[in-house]
C-alpha atoms as a PDB file:
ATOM      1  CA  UNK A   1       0.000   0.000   0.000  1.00  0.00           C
ATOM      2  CA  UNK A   2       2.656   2.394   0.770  1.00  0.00           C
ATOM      3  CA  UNK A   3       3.956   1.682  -2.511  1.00  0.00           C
ATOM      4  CA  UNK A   4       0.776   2.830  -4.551  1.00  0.00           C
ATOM      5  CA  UNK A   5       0.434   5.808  -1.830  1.00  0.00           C
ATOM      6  CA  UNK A   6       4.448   7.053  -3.090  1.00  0.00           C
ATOM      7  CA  UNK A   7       3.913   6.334  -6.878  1.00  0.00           C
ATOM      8  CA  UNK A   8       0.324   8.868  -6.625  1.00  0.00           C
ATOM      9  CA  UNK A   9       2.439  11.571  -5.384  1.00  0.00           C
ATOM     10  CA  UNK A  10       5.390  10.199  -7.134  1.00  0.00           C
ATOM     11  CA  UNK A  11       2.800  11.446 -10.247  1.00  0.00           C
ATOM     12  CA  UNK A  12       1.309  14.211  -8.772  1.00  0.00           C
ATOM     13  CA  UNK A  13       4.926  15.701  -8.655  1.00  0.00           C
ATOM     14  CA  UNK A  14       5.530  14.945 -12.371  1.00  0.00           C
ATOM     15  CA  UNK A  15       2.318  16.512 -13.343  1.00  0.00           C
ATOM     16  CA  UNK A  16       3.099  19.757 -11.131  1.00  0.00           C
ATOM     17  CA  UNK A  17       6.144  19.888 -13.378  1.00  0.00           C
ATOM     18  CA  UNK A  18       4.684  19.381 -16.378  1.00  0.00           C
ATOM     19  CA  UNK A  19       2.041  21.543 -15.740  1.00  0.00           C
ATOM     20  CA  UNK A  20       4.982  24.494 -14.647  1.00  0.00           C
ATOM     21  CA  UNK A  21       6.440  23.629 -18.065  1.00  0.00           C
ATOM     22  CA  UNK A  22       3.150  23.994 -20.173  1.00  0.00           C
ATOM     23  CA  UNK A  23       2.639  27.642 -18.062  1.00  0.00           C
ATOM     24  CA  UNK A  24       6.408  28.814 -19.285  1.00  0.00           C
ATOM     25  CA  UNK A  25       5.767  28.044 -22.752  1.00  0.00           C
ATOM     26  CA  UNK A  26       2.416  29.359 -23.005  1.00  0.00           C
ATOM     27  CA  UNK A  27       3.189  32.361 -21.458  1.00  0.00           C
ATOM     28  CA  UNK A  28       6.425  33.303 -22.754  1.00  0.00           C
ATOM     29  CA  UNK A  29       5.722  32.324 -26.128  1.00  0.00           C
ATOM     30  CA  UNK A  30       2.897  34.476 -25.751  1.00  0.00           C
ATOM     31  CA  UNK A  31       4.660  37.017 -24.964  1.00  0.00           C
ATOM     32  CA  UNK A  32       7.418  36.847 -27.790  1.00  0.00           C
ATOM     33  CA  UNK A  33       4.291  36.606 -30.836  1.00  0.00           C
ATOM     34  CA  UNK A  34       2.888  39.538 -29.069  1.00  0.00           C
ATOM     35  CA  UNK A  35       5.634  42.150 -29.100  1.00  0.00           C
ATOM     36  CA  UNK A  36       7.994  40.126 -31.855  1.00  0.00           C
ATOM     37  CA  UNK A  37       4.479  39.837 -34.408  1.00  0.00           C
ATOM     38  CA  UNK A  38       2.211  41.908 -33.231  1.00  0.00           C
ATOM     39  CA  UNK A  39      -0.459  38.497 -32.471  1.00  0.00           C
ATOM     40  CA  UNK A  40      -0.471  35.721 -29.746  1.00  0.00           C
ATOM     41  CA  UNK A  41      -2.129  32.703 -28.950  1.00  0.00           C
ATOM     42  CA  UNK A  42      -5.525  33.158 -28.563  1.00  0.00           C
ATOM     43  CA  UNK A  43      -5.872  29.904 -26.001  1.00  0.00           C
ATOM     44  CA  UNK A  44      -3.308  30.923 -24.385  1.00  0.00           C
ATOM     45  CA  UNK A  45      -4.293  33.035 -21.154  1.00  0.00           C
ATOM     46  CA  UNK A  46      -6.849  30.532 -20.310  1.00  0.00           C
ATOM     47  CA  UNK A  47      -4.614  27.737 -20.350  1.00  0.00           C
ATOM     48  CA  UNK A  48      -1.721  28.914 -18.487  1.00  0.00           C
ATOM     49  CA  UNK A  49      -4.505  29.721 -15.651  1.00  0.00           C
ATOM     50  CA  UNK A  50      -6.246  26.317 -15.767  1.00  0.00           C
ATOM     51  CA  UNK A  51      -2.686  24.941 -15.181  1.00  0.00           C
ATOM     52  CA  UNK A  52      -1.831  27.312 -12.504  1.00  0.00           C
ATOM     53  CA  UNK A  53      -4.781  25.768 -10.577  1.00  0.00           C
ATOM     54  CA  UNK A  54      -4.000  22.586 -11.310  1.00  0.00           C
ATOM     55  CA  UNK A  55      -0.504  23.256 -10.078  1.00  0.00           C
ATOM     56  CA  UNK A  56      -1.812  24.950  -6.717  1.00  0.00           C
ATOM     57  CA  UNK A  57      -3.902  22.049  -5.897  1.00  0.00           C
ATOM     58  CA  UNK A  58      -1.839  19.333  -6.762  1.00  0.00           C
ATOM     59  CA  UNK A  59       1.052  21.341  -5.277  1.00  0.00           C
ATOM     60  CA  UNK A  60      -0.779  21.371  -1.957  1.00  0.00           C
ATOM     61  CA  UNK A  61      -1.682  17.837  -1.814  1.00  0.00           C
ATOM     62  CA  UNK A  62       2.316  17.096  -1.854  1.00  0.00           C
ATOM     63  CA  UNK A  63       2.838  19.886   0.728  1.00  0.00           C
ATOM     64  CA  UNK A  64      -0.140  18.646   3.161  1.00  0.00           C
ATOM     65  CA  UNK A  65       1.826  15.173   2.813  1.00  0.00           C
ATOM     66  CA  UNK A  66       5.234  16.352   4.124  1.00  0.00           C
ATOM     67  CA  UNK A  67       4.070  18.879   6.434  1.00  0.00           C
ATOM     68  CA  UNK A  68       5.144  21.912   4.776  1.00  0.00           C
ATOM     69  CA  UNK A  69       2.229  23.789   5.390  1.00  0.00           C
ATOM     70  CA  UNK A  70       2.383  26.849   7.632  1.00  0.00           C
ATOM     71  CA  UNK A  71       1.758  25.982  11.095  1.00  0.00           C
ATOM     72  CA  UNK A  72       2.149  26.986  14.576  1.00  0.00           C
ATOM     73  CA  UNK A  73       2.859  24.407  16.883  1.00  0.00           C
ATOM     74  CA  UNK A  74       3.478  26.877  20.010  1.00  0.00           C
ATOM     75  CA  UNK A  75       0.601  26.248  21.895  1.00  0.00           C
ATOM     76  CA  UNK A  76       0.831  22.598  21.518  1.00  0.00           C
ATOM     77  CA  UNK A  77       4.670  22.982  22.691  1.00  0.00           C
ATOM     78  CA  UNK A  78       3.773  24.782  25.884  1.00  0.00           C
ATOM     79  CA  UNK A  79       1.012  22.499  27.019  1.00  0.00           C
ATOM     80  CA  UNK A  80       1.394  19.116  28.831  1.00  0.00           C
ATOM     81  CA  UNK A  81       1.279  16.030  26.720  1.00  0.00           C
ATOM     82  CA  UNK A  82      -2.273  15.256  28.081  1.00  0.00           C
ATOM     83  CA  UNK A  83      -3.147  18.054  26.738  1.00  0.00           C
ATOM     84  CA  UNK A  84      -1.408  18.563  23.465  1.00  0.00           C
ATOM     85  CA  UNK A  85      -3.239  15.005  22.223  1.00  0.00           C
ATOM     86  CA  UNK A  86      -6.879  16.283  22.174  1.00  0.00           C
ATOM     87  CA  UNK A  87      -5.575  19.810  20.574  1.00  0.00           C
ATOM     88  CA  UNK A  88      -3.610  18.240  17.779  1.00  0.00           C
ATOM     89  CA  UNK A  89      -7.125  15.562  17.151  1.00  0.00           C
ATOM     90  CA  UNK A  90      -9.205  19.280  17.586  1.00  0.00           C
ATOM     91  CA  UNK A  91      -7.340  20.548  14.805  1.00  0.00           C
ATOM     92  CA  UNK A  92      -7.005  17.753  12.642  1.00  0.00           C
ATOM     93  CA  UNK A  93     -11.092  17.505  12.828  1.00  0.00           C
ATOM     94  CA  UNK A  94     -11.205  20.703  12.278  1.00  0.00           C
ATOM     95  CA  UNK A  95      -9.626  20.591   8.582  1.00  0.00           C
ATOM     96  CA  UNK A  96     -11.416  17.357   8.028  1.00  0.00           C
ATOM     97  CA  UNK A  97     -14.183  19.353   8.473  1.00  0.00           C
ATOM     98  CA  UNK A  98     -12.631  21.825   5.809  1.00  0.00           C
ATOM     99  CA  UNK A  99     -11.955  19.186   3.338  1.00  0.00           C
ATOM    100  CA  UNK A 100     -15.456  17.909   3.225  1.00  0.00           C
ATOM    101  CA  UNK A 101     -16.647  21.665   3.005  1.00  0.00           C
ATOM    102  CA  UNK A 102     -14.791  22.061   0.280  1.00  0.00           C
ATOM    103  CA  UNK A 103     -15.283  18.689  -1.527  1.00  0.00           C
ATOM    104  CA  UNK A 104     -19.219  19.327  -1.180  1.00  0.00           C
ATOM    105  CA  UNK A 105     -18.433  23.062  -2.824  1.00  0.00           C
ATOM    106  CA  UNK A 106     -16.268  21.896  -5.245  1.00  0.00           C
ATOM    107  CA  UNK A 107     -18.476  18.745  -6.478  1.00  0.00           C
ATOM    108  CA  UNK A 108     -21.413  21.420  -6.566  1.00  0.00           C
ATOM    109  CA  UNK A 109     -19.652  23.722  -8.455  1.00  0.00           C
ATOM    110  CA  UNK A 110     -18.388  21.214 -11.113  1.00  0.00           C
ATOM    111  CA  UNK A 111     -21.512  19.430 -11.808  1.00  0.00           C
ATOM    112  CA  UNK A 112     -23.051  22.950 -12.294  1.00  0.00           C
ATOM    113  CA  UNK A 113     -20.248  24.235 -14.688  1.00  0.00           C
ATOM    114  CA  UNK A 114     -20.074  21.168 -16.584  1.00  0.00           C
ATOM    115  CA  UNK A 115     -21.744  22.425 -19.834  1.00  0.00           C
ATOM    116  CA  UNK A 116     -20.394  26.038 -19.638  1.00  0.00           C
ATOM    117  CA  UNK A 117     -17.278  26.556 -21.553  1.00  0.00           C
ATOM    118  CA  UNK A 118     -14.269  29.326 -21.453  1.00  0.00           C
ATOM    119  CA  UNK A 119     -14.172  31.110 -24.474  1.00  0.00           C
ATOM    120  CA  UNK A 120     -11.478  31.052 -26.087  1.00  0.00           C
ATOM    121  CA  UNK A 121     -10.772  27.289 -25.128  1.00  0.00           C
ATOM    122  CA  UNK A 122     -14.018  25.978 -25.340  1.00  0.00           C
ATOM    123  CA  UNK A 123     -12.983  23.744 -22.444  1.00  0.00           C
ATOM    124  CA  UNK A 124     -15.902  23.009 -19.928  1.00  0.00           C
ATOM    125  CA  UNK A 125     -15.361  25.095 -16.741  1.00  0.00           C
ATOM    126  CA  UNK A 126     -15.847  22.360 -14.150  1.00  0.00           C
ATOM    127  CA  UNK A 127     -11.770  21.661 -15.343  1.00  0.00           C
ATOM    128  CA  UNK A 128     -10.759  24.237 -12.711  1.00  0.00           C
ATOM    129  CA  UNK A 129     -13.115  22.621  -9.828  1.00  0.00           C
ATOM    130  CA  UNK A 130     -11.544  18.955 -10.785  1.00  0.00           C
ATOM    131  CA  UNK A 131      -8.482  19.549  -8.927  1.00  0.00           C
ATOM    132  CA  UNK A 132      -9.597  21.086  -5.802  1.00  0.00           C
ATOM    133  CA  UNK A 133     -11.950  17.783  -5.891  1.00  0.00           C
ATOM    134  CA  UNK A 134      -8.819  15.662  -6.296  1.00  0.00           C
ATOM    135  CA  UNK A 135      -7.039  17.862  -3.267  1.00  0.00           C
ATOM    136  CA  UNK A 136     -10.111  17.423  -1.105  1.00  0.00           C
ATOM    137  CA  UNK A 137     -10.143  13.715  -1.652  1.00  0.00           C
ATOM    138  CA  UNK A 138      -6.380  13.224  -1.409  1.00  0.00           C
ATOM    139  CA  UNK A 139      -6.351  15.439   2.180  1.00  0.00           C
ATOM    140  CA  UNK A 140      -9.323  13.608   3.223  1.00  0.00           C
ATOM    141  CA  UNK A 141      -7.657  10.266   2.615  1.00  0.00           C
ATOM    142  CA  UNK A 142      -4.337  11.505   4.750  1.00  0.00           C
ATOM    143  CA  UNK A 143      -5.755  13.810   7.598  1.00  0.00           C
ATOM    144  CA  UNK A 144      -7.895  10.534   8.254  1.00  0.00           C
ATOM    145  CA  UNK A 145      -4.655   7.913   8.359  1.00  0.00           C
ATOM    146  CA  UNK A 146      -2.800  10.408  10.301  1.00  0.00           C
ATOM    147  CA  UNK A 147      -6.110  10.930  13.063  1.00  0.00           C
ATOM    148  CA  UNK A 148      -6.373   7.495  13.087  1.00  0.00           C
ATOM    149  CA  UNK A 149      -2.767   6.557  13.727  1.00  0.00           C
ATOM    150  CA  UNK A 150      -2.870   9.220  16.598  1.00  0.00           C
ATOM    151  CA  UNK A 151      -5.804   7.975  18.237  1.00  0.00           C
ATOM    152  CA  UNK A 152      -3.806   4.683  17.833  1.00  0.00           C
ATOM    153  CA  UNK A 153      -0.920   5.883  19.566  1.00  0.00           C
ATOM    154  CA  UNK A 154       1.548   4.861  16.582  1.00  0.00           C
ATOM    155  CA  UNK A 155       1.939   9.169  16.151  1.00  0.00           C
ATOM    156  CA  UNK A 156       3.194  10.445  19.924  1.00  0.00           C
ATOM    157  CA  UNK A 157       1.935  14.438  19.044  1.00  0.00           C
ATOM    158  CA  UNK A 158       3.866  15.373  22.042  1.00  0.00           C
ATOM    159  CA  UNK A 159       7.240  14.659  20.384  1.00  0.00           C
ATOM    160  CA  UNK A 160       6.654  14.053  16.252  1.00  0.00           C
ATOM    161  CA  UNK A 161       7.468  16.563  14.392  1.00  0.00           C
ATOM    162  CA  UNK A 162       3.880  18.018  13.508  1.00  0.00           C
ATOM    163  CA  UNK A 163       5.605  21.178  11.013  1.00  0.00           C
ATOM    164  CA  UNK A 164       8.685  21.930   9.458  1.00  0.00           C
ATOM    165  CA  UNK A 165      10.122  25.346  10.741  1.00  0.00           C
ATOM    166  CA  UNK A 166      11.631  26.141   7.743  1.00  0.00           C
ATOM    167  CA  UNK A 167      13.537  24.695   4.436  1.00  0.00           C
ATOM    168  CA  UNK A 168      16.284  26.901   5.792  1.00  0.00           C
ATOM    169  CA  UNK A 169      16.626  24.378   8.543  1.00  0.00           C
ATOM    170  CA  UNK A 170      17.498  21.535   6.031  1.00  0.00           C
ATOM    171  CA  UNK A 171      20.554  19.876   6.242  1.00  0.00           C
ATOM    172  CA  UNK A 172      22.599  21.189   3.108  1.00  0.00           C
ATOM    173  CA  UNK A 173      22.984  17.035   2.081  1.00  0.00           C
ATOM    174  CA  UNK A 174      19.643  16.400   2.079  1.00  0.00           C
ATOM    175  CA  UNK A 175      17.755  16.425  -1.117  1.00  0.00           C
ATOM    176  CA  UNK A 176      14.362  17.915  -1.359  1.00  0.00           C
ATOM    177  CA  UNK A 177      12.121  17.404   1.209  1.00  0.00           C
ATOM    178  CA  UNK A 178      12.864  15.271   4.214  1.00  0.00           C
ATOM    179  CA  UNK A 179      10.742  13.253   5.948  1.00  0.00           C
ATOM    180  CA  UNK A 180       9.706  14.762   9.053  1.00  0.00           C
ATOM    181  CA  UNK A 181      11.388  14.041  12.716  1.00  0.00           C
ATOM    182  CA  UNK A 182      10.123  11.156  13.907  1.00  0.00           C
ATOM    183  CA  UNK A 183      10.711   9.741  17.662  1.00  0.00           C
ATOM    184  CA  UNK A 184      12.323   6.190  18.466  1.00  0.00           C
ATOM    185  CA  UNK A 185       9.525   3.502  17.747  1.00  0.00           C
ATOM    186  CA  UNK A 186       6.839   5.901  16.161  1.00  0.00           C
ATOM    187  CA  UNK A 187       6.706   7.000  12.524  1.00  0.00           C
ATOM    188  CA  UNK A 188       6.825  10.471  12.008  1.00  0.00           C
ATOM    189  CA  UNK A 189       3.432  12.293  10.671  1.00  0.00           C
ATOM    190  CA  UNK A 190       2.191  11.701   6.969  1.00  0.00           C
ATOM    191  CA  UNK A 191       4.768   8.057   6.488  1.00  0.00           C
END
């Protein structure tokens, strides 16, 4: 399983990619025909924007994965480990809650935008509502594992690592994104 769960984002990188790619091209190229000819590609602004919200909700499916997310973990710092457990399951309810909001909206919005097209495109409109369906179902899928293995007591919220401080804080050998901290005998959140 943890396999099929690493090749998903595995692809969901390589689209975000992709889907940078596609926005330089159309873009710049747009901008060349425009001052070098006078013309440009008629397709082209609606495009680049349907990939840039592709890219932000894929791109925040990877970053809700390895924690890099802003987040303040003060208060559940300062408080006693009794404590800190129900806070952390408070707040991961809390954007469960979110997710479902916003998988309801999205849904809503796509089935009603399914037969209205862009202009210039002619693509259907429900396009830019597919990915924040696909975000919704993805964060669903891993604020759920992660309550779950809290409530399990296989994530100790008093010492796991629940946000990264900053990618400033990297080791300079590591590559990319590390996993985060995780304490002797408990995987860290989101592995």
């Amino acid at each position: 399983m943890r396999r099929i769960v690493d090749l998903y984002f595995a692809l969901l990188r390589v689209s975000i990619a992709l889907l940078l790619a596609a926005m330089v091209m159309l873009v710049f190229g747009n901008v060349v025909l425009r001052y070098a000819l006078n013309s440009g590609i008629t397709v082209s602004e609606e495009l680049s924007r349907l990939a840039f919200v592709w890219l932000i909700f894929l791109g925040a499916a990877v970053a809700l994965r390895e924690h890099a997310h802003i987040g303040i973990d003060t208060l559940i710092r300062a408080v006693p480990a009794k404590a800190a457990k129900p806070l952390v399951l408070l707040g991961y309810l809390l954007m469960i809650l979110a997710c479902v909001l916003l998988l309801e909206g999205a849904f809503a919005q796509a089935t009603l935008t399914w037969s209205a097209v862009t202009p210039a495109a002619g693509i259907s409109m429900a396009w830019f509502m597919i990915p924040a369906l696909i975000f919704s179902v993805t964060a669903l899928v891993l604020l759920g594992a992660e309550t779950v293995a809290i409530l399990a007591g296989r994530i100790d919220v008093a010492s796991a690592a629940l946000v990264r401080e900053s990618e400033d804080l990297l080791p300079p050998s590591s590559p990319g994104l590390p996993a985060p901290a995780a304490p002797s005998g408990a995987p860290g959140l989101g592995r």
